[in-house]
N, C-alpha and C. Protein backbone atom coordinates (compact mmCIF):
# COMPACT_ATOMS: atom_id res chain seq x y z
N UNK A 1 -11.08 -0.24 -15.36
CA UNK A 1 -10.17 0.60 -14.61
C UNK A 1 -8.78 0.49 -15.22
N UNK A 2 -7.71 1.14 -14.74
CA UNK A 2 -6.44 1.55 -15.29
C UNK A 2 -5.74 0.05 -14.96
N UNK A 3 -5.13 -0.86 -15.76
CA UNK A 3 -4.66 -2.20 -15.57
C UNK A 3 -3.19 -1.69 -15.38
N UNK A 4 -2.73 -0.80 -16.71
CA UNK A 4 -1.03 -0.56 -16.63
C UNK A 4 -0.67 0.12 -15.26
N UNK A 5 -1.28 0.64 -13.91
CA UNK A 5 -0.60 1.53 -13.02
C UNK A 5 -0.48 -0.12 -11.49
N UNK A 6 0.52 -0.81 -11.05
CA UNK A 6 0.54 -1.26 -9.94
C UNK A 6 0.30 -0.76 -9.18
N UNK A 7 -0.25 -2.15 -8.19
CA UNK A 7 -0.53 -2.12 -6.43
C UNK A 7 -0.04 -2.36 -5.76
N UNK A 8 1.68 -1.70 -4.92
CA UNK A 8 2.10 -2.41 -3.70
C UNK A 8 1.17 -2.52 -2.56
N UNK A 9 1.10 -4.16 -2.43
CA UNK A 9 0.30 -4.62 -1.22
C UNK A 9 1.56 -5.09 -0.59
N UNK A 10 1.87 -4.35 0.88
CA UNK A 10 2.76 -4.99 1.90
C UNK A 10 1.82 -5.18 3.01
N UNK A 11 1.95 -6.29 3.26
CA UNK A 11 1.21 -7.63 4.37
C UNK A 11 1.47 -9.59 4.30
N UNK A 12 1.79 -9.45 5.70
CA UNK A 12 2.23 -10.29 5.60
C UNK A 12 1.37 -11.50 5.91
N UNK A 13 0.17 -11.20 6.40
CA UNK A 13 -0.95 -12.39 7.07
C UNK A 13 -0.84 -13.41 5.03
N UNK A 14 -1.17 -14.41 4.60
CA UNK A 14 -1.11 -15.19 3.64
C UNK A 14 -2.38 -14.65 3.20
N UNK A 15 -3.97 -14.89 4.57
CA UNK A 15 -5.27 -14.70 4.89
C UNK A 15 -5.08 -13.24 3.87
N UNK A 16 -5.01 -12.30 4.75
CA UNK A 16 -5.53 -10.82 4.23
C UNK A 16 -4.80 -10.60 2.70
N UNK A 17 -4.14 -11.34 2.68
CA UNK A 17 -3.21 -11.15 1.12
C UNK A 17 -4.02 -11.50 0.46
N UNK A 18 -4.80 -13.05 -0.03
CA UNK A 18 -5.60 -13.56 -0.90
C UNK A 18 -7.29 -12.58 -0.67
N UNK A 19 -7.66 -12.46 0.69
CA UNK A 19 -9.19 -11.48 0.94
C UNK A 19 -8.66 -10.51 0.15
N UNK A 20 -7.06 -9.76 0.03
CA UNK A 20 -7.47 -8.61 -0.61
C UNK A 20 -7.32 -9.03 -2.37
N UNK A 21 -6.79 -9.48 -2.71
CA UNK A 21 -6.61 -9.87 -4.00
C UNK A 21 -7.81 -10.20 -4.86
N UNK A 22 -8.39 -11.35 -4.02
CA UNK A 22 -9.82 -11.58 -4.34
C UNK A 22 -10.92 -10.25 -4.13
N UNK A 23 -10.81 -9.49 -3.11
CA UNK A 23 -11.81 -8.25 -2.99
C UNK A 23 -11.71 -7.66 -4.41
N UNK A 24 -10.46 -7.36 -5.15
CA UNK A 24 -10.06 -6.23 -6.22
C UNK A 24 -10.37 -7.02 -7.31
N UNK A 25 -10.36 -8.00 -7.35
CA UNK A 25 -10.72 -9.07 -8.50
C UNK A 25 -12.56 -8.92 -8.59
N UNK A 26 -13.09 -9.14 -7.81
CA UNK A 26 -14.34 -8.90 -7.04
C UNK A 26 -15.18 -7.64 -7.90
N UNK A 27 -14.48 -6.74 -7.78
CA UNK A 27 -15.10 -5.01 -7.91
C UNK A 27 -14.09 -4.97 -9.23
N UNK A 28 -14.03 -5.98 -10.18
CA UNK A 28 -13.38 -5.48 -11.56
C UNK A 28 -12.10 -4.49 -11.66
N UNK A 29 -10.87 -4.63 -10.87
CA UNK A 29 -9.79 -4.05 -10.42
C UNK A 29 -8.83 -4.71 -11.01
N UNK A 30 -8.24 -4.20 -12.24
CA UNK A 30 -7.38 -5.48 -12.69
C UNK A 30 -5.73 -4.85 -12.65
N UNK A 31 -5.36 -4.09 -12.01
CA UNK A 31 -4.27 -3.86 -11.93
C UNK A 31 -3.09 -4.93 -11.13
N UNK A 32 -2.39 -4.97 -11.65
CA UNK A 32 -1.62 -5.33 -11.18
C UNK A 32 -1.15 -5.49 -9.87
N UNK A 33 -0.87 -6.39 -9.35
CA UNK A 33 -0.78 -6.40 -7.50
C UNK A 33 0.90 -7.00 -7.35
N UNK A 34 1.58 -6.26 -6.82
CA UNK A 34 2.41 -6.52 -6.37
C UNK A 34 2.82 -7.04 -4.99
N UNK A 35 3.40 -8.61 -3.97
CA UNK A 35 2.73 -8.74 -2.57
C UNK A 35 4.39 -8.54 -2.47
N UNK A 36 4.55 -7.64 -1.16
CA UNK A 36 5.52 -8.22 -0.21
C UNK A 36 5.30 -8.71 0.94
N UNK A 37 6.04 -9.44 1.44
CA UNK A 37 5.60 -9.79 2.87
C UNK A 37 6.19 -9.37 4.12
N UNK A 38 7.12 -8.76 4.24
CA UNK A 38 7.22 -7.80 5.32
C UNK A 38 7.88 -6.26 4.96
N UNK A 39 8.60 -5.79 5.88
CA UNK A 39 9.01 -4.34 5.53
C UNK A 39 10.29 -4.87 5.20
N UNK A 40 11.20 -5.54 5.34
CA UNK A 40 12.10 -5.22 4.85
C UNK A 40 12.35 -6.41 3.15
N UNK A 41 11.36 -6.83 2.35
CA UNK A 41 11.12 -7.05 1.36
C UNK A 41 10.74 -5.95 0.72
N UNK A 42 9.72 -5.00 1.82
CA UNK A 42 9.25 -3.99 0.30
C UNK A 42 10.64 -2.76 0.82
N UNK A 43 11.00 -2.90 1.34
CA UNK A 43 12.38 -1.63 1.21
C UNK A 43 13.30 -1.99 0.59
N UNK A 44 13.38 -3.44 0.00
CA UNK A 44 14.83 -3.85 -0.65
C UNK A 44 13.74 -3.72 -2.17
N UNK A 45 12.44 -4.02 -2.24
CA UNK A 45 12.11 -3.88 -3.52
C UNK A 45 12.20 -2.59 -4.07
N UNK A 46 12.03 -1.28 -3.02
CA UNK A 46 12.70 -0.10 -3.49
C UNK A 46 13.96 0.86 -3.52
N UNK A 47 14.44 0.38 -3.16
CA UNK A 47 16.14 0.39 -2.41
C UNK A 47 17.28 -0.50 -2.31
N UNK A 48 16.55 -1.77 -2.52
CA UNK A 48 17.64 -2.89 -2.72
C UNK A 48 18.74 -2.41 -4.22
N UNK A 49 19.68 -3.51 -4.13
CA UNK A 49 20.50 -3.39 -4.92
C UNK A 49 20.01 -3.82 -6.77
N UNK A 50 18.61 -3.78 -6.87
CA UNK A 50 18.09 -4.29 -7.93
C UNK A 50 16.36 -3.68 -8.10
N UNK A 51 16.38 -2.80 -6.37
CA UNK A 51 15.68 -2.08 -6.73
C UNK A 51 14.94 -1.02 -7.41
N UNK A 52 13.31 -0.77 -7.78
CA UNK A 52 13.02 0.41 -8.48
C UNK A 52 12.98 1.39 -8.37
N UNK A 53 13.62 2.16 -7.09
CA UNK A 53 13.82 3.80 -7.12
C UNK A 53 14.88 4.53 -8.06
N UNK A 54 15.63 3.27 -8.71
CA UNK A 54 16.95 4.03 -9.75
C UNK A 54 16.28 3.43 -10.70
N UNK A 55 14.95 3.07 -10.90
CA UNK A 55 14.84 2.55 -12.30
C UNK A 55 14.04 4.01 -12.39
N UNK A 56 13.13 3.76 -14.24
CA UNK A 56 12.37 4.45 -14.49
C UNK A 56 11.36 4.55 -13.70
N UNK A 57 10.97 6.32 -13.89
CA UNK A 57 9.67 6.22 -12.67
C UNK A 57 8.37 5.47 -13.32
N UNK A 58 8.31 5.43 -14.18
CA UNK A 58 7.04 4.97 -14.70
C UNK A 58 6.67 3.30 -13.97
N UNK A 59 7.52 2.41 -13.22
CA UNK A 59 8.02 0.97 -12.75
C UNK A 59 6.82 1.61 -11.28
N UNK A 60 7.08 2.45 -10.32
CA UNK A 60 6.72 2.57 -9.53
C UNK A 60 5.56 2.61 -9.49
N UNK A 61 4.74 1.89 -8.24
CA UNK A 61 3.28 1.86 -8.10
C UNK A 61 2.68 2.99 -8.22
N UNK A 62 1.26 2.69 -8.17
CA UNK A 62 0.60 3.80 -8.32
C UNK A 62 0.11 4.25 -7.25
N UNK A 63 -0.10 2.90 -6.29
CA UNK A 63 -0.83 2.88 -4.39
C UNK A 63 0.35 1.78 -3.98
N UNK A 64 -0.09 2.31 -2.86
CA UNK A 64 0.60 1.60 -2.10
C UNK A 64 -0.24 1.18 -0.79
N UNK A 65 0.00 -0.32 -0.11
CA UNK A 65 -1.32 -0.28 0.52
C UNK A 65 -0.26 -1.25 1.75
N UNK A 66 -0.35 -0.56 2.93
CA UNK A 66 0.59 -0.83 3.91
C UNK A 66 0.44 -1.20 5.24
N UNK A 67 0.05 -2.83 5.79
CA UNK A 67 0.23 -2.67 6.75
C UNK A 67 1.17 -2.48 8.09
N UNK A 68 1.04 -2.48 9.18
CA UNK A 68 1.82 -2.05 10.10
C UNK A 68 2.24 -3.00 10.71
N UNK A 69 1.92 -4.24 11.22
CA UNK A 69 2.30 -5.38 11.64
C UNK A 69 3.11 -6.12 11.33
N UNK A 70 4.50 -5.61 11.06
CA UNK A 70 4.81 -6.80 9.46
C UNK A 70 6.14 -6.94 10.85
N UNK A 71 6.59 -8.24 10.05
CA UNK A 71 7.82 -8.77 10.99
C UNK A 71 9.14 -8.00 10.11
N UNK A 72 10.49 -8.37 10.94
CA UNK A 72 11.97 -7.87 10.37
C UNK A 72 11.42 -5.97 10.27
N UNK A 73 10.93 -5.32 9.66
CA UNK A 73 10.96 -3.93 9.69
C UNK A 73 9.11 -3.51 9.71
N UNK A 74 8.55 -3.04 10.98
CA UNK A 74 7.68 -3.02 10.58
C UNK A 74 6.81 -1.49 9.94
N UNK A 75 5.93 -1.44 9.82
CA UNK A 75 4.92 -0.79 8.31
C UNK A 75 5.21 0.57 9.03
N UNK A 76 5.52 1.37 10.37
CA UNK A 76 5.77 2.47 10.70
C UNK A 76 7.27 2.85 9.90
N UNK A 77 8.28 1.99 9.86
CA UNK A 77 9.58 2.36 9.72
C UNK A 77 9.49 2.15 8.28
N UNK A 78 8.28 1.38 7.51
CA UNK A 78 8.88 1.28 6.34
C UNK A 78 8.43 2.99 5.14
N UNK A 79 7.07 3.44 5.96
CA UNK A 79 6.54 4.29 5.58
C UNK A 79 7.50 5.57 5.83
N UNK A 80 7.99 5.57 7.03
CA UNK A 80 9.24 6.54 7.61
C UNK A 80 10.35 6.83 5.94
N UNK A 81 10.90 6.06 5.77
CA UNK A 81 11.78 5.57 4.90
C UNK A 81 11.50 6.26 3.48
N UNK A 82 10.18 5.57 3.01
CA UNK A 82 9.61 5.80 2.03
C UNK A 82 9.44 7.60 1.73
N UNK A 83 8.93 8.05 2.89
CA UNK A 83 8.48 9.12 2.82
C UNK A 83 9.76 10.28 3.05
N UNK A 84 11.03 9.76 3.82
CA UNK A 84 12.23 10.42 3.56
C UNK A 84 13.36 10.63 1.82
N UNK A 85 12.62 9.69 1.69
CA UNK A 85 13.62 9.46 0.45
C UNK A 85 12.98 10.79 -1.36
N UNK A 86 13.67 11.00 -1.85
CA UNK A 86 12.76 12.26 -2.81
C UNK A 86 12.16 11.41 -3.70
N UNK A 87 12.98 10.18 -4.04
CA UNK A 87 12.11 9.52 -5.10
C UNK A 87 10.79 9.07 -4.77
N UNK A 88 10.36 8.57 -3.49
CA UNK A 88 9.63 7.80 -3.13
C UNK A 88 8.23 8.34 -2.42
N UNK A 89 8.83 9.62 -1.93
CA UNK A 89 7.88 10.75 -1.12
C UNK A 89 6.27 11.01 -1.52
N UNK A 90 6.26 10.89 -2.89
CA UNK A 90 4.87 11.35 -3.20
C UNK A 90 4.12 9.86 -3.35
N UNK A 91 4.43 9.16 -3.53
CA UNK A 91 3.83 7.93 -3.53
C UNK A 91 2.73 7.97 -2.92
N UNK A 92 1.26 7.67 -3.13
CA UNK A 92 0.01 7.45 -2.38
C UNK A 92 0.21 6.17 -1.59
N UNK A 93 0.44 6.48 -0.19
CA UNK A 93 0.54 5.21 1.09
C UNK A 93 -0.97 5.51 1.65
N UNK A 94 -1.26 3.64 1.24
CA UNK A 94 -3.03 3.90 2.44
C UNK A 94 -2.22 2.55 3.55
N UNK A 95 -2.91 2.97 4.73
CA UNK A 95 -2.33 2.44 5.88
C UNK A 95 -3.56 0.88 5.76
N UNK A 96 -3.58 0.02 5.64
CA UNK A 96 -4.43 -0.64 5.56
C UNK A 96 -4.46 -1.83 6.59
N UNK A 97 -4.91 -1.68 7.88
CA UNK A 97 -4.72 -2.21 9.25
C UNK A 97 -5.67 -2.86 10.19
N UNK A 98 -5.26 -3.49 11.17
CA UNK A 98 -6.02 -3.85 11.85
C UNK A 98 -6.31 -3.58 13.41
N UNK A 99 -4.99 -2.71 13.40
CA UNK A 99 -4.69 -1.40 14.59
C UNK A 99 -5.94 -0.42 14.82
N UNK A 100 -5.84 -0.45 16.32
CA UNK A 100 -6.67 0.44 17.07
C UNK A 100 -6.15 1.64 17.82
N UNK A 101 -4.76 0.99 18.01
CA UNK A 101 -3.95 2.21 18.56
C UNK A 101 -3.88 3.81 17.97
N UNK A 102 -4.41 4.26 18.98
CA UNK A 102 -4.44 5.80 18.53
C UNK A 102 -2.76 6.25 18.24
N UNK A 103 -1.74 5.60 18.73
CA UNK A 103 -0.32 6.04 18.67
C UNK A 103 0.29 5.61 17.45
N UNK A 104 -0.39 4.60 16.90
CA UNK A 104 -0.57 4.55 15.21
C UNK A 104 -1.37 5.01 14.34
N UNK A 105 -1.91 4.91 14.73
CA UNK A 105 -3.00 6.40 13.62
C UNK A 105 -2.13 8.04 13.43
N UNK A 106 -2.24 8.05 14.85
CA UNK A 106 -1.47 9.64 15.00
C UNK A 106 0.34 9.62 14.14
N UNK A 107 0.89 8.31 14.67
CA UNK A 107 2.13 8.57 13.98
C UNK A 107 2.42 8.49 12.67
N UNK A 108 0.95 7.66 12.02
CA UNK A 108 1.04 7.27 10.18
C UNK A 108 0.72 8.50 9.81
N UNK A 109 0.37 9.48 10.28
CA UNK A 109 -0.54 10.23 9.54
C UNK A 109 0.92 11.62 9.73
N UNK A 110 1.22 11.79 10.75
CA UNK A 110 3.27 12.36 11.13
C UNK A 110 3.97 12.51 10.14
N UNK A 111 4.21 10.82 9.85
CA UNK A 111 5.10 10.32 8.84
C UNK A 111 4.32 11.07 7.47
N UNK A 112 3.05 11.45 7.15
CA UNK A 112 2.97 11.07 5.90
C UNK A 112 1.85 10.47 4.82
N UNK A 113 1.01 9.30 5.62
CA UNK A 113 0.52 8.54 5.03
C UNK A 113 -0.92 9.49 4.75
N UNK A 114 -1.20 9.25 3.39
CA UNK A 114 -2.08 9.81 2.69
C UNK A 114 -3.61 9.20 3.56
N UNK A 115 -3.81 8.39 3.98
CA UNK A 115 -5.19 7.40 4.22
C UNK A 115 -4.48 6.42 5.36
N UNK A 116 -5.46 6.33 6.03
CA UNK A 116 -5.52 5.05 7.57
C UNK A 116 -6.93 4.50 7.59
N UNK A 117 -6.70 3.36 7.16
CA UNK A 117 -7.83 2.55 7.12
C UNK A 117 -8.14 0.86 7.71
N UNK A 118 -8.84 1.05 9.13
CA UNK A 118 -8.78 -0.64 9.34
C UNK A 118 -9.55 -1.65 8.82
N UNK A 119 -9.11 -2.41 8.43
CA UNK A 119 -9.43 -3.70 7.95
C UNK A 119 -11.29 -3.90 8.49
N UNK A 120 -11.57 -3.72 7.75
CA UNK A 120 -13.12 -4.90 8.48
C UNK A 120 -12.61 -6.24 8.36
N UNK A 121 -13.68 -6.80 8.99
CA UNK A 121 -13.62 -8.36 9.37
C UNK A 121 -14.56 -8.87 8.50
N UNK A 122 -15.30 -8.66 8.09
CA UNK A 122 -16.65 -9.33 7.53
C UNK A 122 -16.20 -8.27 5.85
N UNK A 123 -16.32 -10.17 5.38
CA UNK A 123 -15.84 -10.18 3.72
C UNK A 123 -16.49 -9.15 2.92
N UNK A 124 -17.85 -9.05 3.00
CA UNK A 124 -18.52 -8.09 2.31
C UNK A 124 -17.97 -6.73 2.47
N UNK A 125 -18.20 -6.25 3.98
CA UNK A 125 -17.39 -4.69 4.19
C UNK A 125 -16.02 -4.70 3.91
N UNK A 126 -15.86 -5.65 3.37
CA UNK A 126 -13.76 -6.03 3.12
C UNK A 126 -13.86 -5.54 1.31
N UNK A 127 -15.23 -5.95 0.95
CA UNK A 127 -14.84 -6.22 -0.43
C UNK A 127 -15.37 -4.71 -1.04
N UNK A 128 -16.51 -3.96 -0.02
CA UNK A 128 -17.05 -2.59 -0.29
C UNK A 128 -15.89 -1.97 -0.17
N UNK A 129 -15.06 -1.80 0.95
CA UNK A 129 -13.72 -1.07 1.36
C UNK A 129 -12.98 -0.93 -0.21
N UNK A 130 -12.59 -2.36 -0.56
CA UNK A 130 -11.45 -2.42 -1.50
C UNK A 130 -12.49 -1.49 -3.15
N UNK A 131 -13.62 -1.79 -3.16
CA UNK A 131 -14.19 -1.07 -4.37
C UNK A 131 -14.16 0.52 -4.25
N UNK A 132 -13.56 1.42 -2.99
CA UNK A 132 -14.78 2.48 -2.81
C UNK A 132 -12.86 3.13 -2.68
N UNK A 133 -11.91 2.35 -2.24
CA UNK A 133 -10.53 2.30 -2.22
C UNK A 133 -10.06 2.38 -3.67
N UNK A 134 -10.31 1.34 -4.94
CA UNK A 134 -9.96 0.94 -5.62
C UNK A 134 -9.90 2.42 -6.91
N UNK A 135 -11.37 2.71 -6.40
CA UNK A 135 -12.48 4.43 -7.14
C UNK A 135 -11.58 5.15 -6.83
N UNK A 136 -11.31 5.66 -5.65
CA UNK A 136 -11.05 7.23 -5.02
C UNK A 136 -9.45 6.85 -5.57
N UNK A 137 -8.77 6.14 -5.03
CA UNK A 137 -6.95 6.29 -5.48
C UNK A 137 -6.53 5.65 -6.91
N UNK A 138 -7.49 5.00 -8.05
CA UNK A 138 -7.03 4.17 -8.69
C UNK A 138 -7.63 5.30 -10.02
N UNK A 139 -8.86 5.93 -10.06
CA UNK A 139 -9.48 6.78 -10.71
C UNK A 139 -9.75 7.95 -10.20
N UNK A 140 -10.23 8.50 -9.43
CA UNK A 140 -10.34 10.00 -9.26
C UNK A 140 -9.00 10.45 -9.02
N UNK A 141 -8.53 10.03 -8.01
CA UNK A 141 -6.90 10.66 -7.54
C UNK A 141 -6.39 11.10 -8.36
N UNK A 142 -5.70 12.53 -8.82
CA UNK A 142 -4.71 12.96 -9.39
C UNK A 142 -2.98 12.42 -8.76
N UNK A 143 -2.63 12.08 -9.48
CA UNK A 143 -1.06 11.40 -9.00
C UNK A 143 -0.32 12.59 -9.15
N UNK A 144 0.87 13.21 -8.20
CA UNK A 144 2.11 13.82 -8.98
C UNK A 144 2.40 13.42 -9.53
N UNK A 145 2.92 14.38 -10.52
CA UNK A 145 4.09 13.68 -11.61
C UNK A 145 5.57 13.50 -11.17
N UNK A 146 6.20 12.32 -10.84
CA UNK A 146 7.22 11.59 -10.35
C UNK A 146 8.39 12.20 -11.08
């Protein structure tokens, strides 16, 4: 698969960080993984004063994989943000959660977000998810051009 295109993974559990790392490692996924751990780490990583929205676009991920739970700014406001801004707008956001709330589903999808997907619990359907995830946005997906 494509190694040169990154993966923003924003989540903050330590747990679901390493299950997903290991899942993509798992299904031969060697791209690059980028972790933040809450929303307002991955908004300063694109907006901060050293952030990559004024760098070259080519720096910017290729997915972006976002949960909603995150402490200091959480994954609704960070996607909000993301999806206001021109640089940042087309970016492929998958909602990657453990939410049941229909008032999050309905509002990720408002904002923007390309995919809403909850978490299984059981490693195997964790590790099918991340292969069948890894296919559709990492290889078939056509990206805009940034």
């Amino acid at each position: 698969m494509f190694t040169n295109k990154k993966i923003l993974l924003i989540e903050d559990n330590p747990d679901d960080v390493e299950l997903t790392i290991r899942a993509f490692k798992k299904n031969n996924i060697m791209n690059e993984i980028i972790v933040k751990s809450d929303g307002a780490e991955a908004l300063d990583y694109f907006f901060g004063k050293d952030g990559i929205a004024n760098k070259v676009k080519e720096s910017f991920p290729i997915l972006i994989l976002l949960d909603l739970k995150l402490p200091r700014i959480d994954g609704i406001e960070v996607l909000r943000k993301l999806r206001k801004d021109e640089r940042t707008k087309l970016i492929p956001v998958v909602i990657l959660t453990s939410s049941k709330e229909p008032s999050d589903l309905l509002g990720c999808y408002r904002l923007g977000c390309n995919s809403y997907i909850r978490k299984p619990v059981d490693f195997t359907l964790f590790t099918d998810m991340v292969r069948q995830l890894g296919f559709y946005w990492l290889i078939m997906n056509e990206v805009p051009p940034l």
